[in-house]
Protein backbone atom coordinates (compact mmCIF):
# COMPACT_ATOMS: atom_id res chain seq x y z
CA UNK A 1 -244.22 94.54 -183.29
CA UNK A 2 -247.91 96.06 -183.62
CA UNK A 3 -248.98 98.88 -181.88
CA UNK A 4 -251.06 97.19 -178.68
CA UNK A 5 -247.62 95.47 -178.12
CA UNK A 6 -245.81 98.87 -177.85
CA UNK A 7 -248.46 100.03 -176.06
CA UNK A 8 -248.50 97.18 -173.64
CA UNK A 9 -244.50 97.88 -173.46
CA UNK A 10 -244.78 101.70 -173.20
CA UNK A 11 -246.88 100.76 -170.15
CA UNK A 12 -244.39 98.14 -168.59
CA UNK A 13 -241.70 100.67 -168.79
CA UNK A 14 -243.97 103.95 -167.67
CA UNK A 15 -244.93 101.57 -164.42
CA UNK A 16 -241.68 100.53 -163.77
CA UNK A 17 -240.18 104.54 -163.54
CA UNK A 18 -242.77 105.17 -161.39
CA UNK A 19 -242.14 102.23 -159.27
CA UNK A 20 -238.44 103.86 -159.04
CA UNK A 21 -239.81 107.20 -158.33
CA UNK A 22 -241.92 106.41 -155.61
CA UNK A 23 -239.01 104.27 -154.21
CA UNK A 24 -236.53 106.42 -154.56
CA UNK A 25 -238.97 109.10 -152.38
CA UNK A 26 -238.85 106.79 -149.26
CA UNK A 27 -235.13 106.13 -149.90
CA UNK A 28 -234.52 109.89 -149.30
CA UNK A 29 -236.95 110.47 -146.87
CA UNK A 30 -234.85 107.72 -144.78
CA UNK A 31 -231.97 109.41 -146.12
CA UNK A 32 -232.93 113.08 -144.47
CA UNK A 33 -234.33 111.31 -141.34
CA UNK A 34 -231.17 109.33 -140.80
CA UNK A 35 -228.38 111.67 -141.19
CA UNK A 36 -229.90 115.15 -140.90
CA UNK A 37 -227.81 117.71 -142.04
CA UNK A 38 -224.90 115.61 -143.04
CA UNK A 39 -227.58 114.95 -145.94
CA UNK A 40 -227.22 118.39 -147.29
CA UNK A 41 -224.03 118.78 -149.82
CA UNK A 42 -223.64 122.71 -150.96
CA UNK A 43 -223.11 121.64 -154.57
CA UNK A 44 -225.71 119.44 -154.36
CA UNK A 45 -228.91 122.02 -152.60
CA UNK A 46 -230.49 122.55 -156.20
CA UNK A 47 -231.08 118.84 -156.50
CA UNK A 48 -231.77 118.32 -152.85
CA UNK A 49 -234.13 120.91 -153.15
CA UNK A 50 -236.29 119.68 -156.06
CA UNK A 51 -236.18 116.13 -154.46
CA UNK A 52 -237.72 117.53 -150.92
CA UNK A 53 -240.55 119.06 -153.24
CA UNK A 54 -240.91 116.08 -155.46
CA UNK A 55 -241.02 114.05 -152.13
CA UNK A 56 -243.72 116.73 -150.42
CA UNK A 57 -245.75 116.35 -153.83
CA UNK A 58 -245.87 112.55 -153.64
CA UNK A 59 -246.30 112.24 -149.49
CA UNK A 60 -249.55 115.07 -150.18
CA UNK A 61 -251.00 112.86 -153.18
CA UNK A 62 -250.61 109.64 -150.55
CA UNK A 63 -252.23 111.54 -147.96
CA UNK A 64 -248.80 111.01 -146.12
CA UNK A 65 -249.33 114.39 -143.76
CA UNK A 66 -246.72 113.47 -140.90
CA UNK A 67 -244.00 112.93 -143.63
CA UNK A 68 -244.98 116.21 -145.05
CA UNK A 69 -244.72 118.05 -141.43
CA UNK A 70 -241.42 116.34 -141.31
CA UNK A 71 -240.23 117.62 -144.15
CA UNK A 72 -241.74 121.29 -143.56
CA UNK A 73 -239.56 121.04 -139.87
CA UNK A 74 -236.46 119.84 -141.72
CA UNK A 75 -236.36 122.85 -144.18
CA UNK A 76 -237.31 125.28 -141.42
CA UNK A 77 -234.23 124.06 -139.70
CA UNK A 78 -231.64 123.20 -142.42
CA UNK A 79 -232.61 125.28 -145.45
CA UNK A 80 -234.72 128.27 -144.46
CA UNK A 81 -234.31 129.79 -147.68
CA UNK A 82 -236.37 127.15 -149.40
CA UNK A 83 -240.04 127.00 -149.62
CA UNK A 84 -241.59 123.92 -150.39
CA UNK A 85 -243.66 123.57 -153.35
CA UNK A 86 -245.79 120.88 -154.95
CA UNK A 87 -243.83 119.50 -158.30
CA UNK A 88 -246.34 119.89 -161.36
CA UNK A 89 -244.85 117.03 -163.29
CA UNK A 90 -245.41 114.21 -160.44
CA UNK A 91 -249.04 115.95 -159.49
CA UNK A 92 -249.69 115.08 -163.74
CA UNK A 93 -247.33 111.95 -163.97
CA UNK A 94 -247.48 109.62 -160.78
CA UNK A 95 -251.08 107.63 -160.83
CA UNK A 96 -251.63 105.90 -157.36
């Protein structure tokens, strides 16, 4: 294999995480919209927590501002303790 073939593979496979990413965004976004606070799992808040800001990031960079209110109004309610924040690694990582 030569190196524009890895290249061209590196690129398949860098697409195709992001295409997962950005899925997996809306498939939690319906998640929290759906069931509300039956979402929310104590031993999982970390992770729940660092989705809702990877989520935020990606809604912001898709000029998505009602999902991002949403969002905002969900944490208010259910987790008051956390303040949003953009994610630095899908800000550098995601290309729309």
């Amino acid at each position: 294999m030569n190196e524009k073939d890895l290249e061209s593979m590196k690129k398949k496979v860098d697409d195709k995480l992001q295409e997962n990413f950005i899925t997996g965004c809306y498939e939690g976004y319906d998640i929290l919209t759906s069931m509300g606070e039956k979402a929310l799992s104590k031993e999982d808040l970390p992770s729940i927590k660092k989705a809702i800001n990877r989520m935020n990031t990606l809604f912001i960079m898709k000029e998505e501002y009602e999902r991002c209110g949403w969002l905002k109004r969900f944490c208010e309610e259910h987790l008051p303790d956390h303040k949003i924040e953009l994610d630095e690694e899908v800000q550098t990582k995601i290309i729309l």
